[in-house]
Structures are given as C-alpha cells and as structure tokens.
Protein backbone atom coordinates (compact mmCIF):
# COMPACT_ATOMS: atom_id res chain seq x y z
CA UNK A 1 25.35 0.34 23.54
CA UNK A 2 22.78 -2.52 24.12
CA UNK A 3 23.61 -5.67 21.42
CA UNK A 4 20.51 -6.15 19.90
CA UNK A 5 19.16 -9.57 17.43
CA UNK A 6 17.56 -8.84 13.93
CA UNK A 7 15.46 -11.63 12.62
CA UNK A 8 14.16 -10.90 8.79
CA UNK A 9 12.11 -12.36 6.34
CA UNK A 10 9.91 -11.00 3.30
CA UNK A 11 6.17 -11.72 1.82
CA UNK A 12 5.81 -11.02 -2.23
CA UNK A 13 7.32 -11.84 -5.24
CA UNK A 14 10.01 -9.85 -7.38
CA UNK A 15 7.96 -10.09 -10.52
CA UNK A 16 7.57 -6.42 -12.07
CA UNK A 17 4.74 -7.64 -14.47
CA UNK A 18 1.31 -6.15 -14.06
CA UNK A 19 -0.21 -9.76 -14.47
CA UNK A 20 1.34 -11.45 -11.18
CA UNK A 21 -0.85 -14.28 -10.57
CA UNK A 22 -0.98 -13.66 -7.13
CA UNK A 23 -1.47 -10.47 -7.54
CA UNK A 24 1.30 -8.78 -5.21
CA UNK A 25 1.34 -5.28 -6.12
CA UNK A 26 3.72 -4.36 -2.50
CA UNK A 27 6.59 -6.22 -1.78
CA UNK A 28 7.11 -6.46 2.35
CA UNK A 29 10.72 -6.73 4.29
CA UNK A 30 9.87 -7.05 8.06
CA UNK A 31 12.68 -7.52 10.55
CA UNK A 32 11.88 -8.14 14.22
CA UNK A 33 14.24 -6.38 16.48
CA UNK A 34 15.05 -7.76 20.29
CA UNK A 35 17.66 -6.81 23.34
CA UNK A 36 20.19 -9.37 23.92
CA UNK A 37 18.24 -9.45 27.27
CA UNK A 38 15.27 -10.52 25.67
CA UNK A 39 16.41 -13.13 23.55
CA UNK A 40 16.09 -16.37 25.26
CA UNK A 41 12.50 -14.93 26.44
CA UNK A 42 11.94 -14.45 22.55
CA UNK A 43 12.91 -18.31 22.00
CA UNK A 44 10.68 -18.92 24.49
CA UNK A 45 7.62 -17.31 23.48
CA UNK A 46 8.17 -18.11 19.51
CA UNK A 47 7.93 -22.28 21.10
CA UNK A 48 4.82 -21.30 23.07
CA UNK A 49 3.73 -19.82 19.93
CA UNK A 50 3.97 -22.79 18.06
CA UNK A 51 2.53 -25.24 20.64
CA UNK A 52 -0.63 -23.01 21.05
CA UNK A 53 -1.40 -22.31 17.52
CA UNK A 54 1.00 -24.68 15.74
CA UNK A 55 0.28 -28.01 17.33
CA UNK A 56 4.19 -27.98 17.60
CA UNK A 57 5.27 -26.96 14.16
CA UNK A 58 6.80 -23.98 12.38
CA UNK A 59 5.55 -20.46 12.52
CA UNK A 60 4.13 -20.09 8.57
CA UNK A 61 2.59 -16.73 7.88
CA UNK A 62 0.63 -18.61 5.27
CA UNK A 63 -0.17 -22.12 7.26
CA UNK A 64 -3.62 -23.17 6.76
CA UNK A 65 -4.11 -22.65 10.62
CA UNK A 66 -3.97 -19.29 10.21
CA UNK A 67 -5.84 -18.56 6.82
CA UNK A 68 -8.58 -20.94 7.95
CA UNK A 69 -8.93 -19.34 11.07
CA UNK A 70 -8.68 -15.38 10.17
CA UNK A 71 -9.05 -14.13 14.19
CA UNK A 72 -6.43 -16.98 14.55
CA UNK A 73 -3.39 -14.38 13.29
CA UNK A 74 -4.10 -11.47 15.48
CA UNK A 75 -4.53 -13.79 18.60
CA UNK A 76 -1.06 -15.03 17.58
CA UNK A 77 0.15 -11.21 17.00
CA UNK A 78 -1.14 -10.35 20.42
CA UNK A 79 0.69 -13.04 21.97
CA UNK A 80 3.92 -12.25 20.62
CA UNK A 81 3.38 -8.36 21.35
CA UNK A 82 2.14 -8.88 25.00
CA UNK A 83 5.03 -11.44 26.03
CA UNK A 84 7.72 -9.95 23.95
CA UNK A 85 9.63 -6.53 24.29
CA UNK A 86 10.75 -5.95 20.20
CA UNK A 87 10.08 -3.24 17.04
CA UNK A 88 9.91 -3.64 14.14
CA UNK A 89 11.64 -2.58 10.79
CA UNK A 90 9.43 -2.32 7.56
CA UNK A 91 10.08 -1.88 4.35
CA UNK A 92 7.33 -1.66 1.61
CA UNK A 93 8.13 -1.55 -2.20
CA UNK A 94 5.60 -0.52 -4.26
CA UNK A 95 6.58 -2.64 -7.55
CA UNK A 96 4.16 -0.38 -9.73
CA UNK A 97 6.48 2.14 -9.50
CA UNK A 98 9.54 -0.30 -10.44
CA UNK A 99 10.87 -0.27 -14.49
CA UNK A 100 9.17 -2.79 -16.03
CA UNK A 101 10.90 -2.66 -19.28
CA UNK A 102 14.79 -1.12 -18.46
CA UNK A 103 17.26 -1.94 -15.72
CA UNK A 104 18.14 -4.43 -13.49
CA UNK A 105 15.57 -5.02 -11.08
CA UNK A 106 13.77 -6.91 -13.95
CA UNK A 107 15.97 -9.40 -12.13
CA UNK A 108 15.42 -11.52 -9.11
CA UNK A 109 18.76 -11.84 -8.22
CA UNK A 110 19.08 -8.06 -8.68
CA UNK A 111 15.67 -7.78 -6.71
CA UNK A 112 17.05 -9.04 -3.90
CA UNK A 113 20.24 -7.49 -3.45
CA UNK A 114 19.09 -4.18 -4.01
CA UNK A 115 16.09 -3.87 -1.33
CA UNK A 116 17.80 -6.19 1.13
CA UNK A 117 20.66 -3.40 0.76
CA UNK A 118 18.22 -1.01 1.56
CA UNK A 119 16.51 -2.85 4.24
CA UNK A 120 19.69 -3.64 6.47
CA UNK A 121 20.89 0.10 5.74
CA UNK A 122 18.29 1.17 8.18
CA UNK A 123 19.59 -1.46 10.78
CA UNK A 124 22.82 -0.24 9.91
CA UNK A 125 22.13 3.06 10.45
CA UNK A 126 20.18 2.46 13.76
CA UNK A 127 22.90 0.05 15.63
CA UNK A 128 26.21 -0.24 16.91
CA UNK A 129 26.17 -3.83 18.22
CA UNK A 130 24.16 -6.48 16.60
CA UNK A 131 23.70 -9.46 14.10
CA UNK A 132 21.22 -9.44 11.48
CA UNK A 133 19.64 -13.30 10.64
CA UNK A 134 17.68 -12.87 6.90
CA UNK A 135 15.82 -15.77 5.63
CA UNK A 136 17.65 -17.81 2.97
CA UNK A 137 16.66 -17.00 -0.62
CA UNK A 138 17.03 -18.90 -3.96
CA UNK A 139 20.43 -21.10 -3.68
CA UNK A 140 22.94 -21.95 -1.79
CA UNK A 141 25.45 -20.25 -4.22
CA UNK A 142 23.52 -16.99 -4.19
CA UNK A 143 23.23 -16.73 -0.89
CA UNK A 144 27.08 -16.89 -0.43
CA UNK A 145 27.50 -13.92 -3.34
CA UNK A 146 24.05 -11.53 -1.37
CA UNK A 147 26.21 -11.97 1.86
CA UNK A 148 29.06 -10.67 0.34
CA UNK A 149 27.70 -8.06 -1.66
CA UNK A 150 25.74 -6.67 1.38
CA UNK A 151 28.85 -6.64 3.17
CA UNK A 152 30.93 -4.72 0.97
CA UNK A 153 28.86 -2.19 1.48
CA UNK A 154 29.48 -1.23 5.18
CA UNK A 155 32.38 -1.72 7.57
CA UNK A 156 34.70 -4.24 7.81
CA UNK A 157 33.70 -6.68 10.61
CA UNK A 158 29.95 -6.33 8.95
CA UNK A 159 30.32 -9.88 7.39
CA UNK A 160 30.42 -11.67 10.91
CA UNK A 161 27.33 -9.69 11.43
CA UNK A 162 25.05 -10.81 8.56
CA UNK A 163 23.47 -14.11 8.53
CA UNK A 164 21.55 -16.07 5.86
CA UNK A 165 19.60 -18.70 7.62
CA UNK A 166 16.83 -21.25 7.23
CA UNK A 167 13.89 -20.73 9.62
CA UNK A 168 14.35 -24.43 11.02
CA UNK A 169 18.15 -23.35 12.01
CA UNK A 170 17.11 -19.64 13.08
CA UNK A 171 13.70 -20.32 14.26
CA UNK A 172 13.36 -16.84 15.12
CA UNK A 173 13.16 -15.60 11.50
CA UNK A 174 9.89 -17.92 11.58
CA UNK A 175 8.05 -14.26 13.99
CA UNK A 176 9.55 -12.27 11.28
CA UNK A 177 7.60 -14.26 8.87
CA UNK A 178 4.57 -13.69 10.59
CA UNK A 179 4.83 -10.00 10.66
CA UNK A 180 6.08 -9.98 7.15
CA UNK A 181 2.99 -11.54 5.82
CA UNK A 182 0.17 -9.90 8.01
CA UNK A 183 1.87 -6.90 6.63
CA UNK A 184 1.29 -8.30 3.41
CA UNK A 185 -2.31 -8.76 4.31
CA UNK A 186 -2.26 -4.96 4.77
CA UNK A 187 -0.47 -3.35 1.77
CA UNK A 188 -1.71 -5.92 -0.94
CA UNK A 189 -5.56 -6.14 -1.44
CA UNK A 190 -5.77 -9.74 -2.98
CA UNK A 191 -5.07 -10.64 0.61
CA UNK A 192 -6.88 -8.02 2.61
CA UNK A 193 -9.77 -9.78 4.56
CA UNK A 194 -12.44 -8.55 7.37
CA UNK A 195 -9.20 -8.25 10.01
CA UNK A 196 -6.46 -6.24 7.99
CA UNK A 197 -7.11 -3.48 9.62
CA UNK A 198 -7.22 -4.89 12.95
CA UNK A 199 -3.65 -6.27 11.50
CA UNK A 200 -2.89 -2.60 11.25
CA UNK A 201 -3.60 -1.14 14.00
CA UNK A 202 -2.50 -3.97 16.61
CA UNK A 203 1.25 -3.82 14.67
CA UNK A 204 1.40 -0.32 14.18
CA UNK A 205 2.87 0.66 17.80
CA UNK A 206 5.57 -1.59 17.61
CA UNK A 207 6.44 -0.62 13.94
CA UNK A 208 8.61 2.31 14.87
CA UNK A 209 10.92 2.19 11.80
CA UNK A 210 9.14 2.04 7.90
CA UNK A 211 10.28 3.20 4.70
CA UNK A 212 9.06 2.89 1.60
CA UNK A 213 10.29 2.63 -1.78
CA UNK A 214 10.19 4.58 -3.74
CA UNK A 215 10.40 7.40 -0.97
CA UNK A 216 7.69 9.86 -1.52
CA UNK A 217 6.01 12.20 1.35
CA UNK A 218 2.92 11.82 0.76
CA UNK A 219 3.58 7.87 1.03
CA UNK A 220 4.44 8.21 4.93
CA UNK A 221 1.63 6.44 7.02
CA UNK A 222 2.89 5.96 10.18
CA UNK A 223 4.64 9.12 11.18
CA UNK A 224 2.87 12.95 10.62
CA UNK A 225 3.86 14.58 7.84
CA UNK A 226 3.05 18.59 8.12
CA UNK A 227 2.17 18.82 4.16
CA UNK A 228 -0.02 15.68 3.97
CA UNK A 229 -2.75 15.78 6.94
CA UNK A 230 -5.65 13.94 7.28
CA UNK A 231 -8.97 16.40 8.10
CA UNK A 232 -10.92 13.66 10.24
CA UNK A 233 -13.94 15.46 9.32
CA UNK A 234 -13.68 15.22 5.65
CA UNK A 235 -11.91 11.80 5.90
CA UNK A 236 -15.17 10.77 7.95
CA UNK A 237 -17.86 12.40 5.74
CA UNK A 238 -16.44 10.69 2.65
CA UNK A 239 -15.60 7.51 4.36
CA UNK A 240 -19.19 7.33 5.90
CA UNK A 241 -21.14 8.40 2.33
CA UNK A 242 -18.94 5.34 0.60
CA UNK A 243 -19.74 3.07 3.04
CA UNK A 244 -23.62 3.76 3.09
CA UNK A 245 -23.65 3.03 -0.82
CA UNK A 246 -21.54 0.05 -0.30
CA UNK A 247 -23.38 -1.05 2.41
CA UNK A 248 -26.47 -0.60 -0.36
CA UNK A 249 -24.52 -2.24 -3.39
CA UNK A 250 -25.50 -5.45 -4.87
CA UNK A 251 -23.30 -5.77 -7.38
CA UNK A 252 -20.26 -7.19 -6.33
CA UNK A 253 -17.85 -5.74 -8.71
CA UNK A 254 -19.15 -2.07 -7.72
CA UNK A 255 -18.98 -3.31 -4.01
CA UNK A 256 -15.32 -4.64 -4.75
CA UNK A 257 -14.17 -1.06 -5.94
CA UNK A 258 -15.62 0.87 -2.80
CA UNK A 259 -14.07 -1.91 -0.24
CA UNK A 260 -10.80 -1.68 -2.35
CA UNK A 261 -10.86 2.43 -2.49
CA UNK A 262 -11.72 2.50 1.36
CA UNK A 263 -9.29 0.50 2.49
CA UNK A 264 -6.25 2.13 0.67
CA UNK A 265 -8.04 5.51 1.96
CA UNK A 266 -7.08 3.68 5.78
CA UNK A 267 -3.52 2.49 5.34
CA UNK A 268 -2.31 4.97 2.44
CA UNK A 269 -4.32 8.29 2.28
CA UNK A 270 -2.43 10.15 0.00
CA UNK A 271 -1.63 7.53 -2.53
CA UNK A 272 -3.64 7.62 -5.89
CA UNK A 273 -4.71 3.46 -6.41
CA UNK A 274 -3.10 2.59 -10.22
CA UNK A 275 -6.32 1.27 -12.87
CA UNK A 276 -4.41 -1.71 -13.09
CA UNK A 277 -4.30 -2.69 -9.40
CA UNK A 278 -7.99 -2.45 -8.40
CA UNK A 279 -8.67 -4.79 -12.25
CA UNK A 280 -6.08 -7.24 -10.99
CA UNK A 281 -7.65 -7.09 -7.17
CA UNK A 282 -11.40 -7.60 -9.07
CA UNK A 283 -10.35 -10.36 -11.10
CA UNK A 284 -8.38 -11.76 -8.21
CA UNK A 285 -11.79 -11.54 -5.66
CA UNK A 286 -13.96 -12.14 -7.96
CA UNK A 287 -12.94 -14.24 -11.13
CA UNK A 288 -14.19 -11.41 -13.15
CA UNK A 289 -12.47 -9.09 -15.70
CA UNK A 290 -13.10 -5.84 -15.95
CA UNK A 291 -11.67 -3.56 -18.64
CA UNK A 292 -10.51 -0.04 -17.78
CA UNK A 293 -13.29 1.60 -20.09
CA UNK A 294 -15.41 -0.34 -17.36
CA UNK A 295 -13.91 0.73 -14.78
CA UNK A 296 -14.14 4.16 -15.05
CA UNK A 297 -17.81 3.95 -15.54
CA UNK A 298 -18.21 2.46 -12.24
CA UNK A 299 -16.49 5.66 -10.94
CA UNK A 300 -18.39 8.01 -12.19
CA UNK A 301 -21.35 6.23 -11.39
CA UNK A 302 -20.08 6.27 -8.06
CA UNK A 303 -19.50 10.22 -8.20
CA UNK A 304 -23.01 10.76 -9.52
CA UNK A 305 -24.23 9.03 -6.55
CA UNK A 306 -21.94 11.49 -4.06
CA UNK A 307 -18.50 9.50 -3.33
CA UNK A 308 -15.69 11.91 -3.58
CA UNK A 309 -13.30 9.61 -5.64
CA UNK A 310 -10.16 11.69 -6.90
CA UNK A 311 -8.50 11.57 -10.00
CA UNK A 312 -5.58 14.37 -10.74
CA UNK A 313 -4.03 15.88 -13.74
CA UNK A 314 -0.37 15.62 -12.44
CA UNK A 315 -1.00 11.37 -10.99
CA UNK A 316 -2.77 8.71 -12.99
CA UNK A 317 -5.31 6.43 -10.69
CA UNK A 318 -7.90 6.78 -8.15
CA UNK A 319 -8.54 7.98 -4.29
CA UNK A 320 -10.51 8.87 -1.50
CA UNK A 321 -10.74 12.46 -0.48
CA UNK A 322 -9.03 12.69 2.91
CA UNK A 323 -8.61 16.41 3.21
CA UNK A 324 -9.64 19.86 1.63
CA UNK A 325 -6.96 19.59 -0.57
CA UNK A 326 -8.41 16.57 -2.22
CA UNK A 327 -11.76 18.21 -2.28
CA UNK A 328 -9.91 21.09 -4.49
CA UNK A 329 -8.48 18.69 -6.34
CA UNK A 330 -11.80 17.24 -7.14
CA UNK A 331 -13.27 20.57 -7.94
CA UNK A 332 -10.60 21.37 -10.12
CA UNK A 333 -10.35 18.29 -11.85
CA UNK A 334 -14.34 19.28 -13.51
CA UNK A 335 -13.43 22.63 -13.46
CA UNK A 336 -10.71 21.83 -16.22
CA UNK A 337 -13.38 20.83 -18.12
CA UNK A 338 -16.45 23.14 -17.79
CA UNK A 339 -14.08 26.31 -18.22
CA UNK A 340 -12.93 25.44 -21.63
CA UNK A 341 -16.64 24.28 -22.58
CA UNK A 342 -18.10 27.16 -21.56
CA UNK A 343 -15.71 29.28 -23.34
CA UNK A 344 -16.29 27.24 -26.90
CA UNK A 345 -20.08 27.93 -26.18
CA UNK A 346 -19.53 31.34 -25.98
CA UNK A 347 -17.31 31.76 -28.85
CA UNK A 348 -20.58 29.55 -30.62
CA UNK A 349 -22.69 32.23 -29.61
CA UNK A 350 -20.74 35.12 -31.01
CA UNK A 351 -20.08 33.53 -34.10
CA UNK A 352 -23.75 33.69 -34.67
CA UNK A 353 -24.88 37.12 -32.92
CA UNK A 354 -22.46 38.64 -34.91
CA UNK A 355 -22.77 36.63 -38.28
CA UNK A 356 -26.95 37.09 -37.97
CA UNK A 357 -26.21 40.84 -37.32
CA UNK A 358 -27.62 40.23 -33.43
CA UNK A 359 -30.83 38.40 -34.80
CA UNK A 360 -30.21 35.01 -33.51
CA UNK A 361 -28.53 35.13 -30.16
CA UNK A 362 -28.57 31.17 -29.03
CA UNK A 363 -27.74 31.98 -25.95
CA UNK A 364 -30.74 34.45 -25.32
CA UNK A 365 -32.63 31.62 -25.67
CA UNK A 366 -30.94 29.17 -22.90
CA UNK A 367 -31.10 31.20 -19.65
CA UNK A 368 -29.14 28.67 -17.62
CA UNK A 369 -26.16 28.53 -19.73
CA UNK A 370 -26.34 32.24 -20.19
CA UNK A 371 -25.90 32.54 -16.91
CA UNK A 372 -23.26 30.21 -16.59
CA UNK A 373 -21.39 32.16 -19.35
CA UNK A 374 -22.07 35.16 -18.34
CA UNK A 375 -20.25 34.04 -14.62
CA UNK A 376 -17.02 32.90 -17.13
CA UNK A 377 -16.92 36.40 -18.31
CA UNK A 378 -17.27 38.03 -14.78
C-alpha cells in the first residue's frame, strides 16, 4: 500500500446560534490528500503558489489578495490542480441541524473533537499507511488532550500518525486552507460571490470523498443517488423562469431571495433552505432585516409570478423544484388547502338548500365554484 500525506484545515465557526455574525450556517473540514511520491512536488508547487499570488507569504484562504481579486482564487485553484496529483476529503456540517439548546456540541471544545473524529474516520477508513497533519486549534493544552482523544479511538500506533500543526511549521496545511474556505464560499451564502460556482465545479473532480453531517440522502451532491435525481428539464425550466424575473427585479431584497434560492438549487437540490438562513444571508448582503411574515410574502409573490418555490408539510423552509417530484410536492402542498375549502363550501351550501327547503341554493348561483365542487364530489 502507497503511504500517502493528509494536510487538514477547516473554514466556520462552532457557534450553534442562529445569529452568527458572520453568518456561517455550514461548517467545512477539507483535507488534501497526496502520494508520498508527490510530496516534495506538493512543497514545491504550494512555494510557487505563494510567490505568484502571495508575493512570498502564506497561503490565507481569506488574504485580501484573494477577496480583492475574486478570479484571483480559481487561478490559484487551477494551479494547484494542474501541477499537483491529490483528492480531496470534505466534510460539511450543517449547524442548523445541530441542538442548540441540549448536549454537548453547544461546546467548542466538544465541537471540535467530535467532527474532527468524524473527519479522520474517513481517512481512517480509506488508508493503511499515512500521517494526518490538522491545523492547530484553540491552545496548546487542548491540542495535546484532541490528539489523544482522537487516538484512542483507533489502533494503537495511530498517535504517531496524527499531527497538530501550525501552517508556518506544516506549510502544507496552508492548500488545505485554501480548499477549506473556497468550499466555504460554496456551502455558506454570506460568502457566495459571482465565481462560487466556478469554485464548484473546478474542485468537484478532485473531491472524490464528502460526507455530510448530519447524513441524509437526499443531502448527497456529488455522487448519484437513485431516489433523489435531478430532471434537467424541469431543473432548467424552473431555473430559467427564476432567472428571467431576477434578471427583471429591482428590488434588491426580492433579487437577494431568487440568487440565494438558485444557488442552493446548484450545489444542494434536494435540501429545503431554513427561513432563518436566507433572513440572516439578507441582512448579511444587504444590511436589511427582514421578518419571516415578510419573507413569505416575497414567496408567494414570487409563485404568483410563476417560480416553482417548494415548501412541504413533512420539512420546514424553502426550494427550487428540481424534479417531478417537487412539482407534486408543489401541487400537493395547495391541494391541502383547496380540498378542505371546497369541502366547508359545500357543507355551506347544504346547510342552506336544505334549511331553505331547496329555495336558496348559493351555489346555483356561482357556476365556477359549482363546478369546482361538483369535481370534489366526482
């Protein structure tokens, strides 16, 4: 078996609370795998790195260089992907799902230990021969007690395996930085800008292990899943109709909800967008807050004027119809509605016929919704 170097960092913080400044709603673990073969060539390439984008310095997923310049990170992403052989491990936690009120990963220190558990289990899993090198976190004194609690967990020798290291004594962790936070770029809107999903599509092909947490089908993105399939020609005629009325919006809030609905309908089709994410995203983008009551008149505006946004009985939030199934959903979710209206008008209706002895019929009067009635009865 080929010895292989893991370099890991994260993007996000480990708050749970729904008001998180910054707004991180997806915390990202990204690991960047190489051959012993390859590692001196991935020194190599993680220096040129830094003297053609860098001027010299360390690799910072957040460096000015690279937010003031936003084609700046995906020339630095192809670099590293057309001069280095590597995959990539990713995990993704969505923190809206996390216990905000009960248990322990309230907790940074908890936070940590848990998902980085998780994380190097897939490496674990995945390798015979290899050392892992994870980006120091918190204190010296903690970083002494996550090393040993992540080793308990596996075999024996694992401890000699597992490094904690700065990025100026493991400069290699400073590539798994950079994929860490243009995968942040992806999963967490406040950061999306006009080249996330040229983010996503230049790393997907190297990103050949992902998991998220928690683990739910219809939360796989990279890899098929038979259940959860995206029609292209729904996911295009709903894609295209949103765009046209965004592309015919003035008002940026309304504009901010389409662009934040179409881009999880890219990266996560199947996942219904909480109310609380897209009002953190709009105050976030645009200093403005916007209450839920609000918010849910800008989506049915946006139904009245054709965009098949889907809400379900069974999930709270918000989505873009990707396939018939959605549709049906869609349907379904009015047809709740008009079924049990329609049945309290006609119960209305007999109330009278029969308490007027058949001389006032409402209904004999309102030929529509006679009709309509008549079809519940049918």
């Amino acid at each position: 078996m080929v010895k292989v170097y893991i370099f890991g960092d994260e993007f996000g913080t480990s708050t749970l609370k729904n008001n998180d400044v910054k707004n991180i709603t997806h915390f990202v673990y990204a690991a960047i795998v190489v051959k012993e073969s390859q590692l001196e060539n991935a020194k190599r390439v993680r220096d040129e790195i830094s003297k053609k984008f860098f001027k010299g310095n360390i690799l910072k997923s957040n460096s000015k260089i690279l937010n003031k310049k936003k084609e700046t990170r995906l020339e630095v992403l192809d670099y590293l992907i057309n001069n280095l052989n590597f995959i990539v491990y990713l995990l993704v936690i969505d923190k809206a799902k996390l216990n905000k009120e009960k248990g322990g990963l309230r907790f940074k220190e908890v936070f940590y230990k848990y998902f980085q558990k998780i994380f190097v289990s897939q490496i674990n899993n995945n390798f015979t021969d290899f050392e892992i090198h994870m980006d120091n976190l918190i204190n010296d004194d903690y970083q002494i007690e996550l090393k040993n609690y992540i080793a308990q967990n596996y075999q024996d020798n694992f401890f000699e395996k597992y490094h904690i290291s700065d990025d100026k004594d493991e400069p290699l962790i400073q590539l798994a930085d950079i994929i860490a936070g243009s995968y942040g770029r992806v999963f967490n809107t406040a950061f999306i800008t006009d080249n996330s999903e040229a983010i996503f599509n230049k790393l997907k092909p190297v990103t050949g292990n992902v998991s998220f947490f928690p683990y739910k089908e219809d939360n796989k993105i990279f890899v098929a899943n038979e259940k959860k399939k995206v029609d292209v020609e729904i996911y295009n005629i709903v894609r295209n109709d949103a765009l046209d009325i965004f592309e015919n919006e003035n008002d940026i809030i309304i504009k901010n909800v389409i662009e934040y609905l179409l881009w999880y309908q890219k990266v996560m089709p199947f996942r219904y967008t909480q109310t609380y994410e897209i009002t953190n995203a709009l105050k976030h983008n645009t200093g403005k807050e916007v209450s839920v009551e609000n918010l849910r008149i800008i989506i049915k505006n946006l139904r009245f004027k054709g965009v098949i946004v889907v809400s379900s009985s069974s999930k709270s939030g918000y989505k873009l119809a990707v396939n018939k199934s959605d549709v049906h959903i869609y349907f379904g979710h009015y047809l709740n509605y008009i079924l049990p209206m329609l049945k309290k008008v006609e119960i209305a209706n007999s109330i009278f016929m029969n308490k007027t002895v058949g001389d006032f019929i409402p209904l004999e009067e309102m030929n529509e919704l006679k009709n309509l009635v008549d079809t519940l009865g049918k």
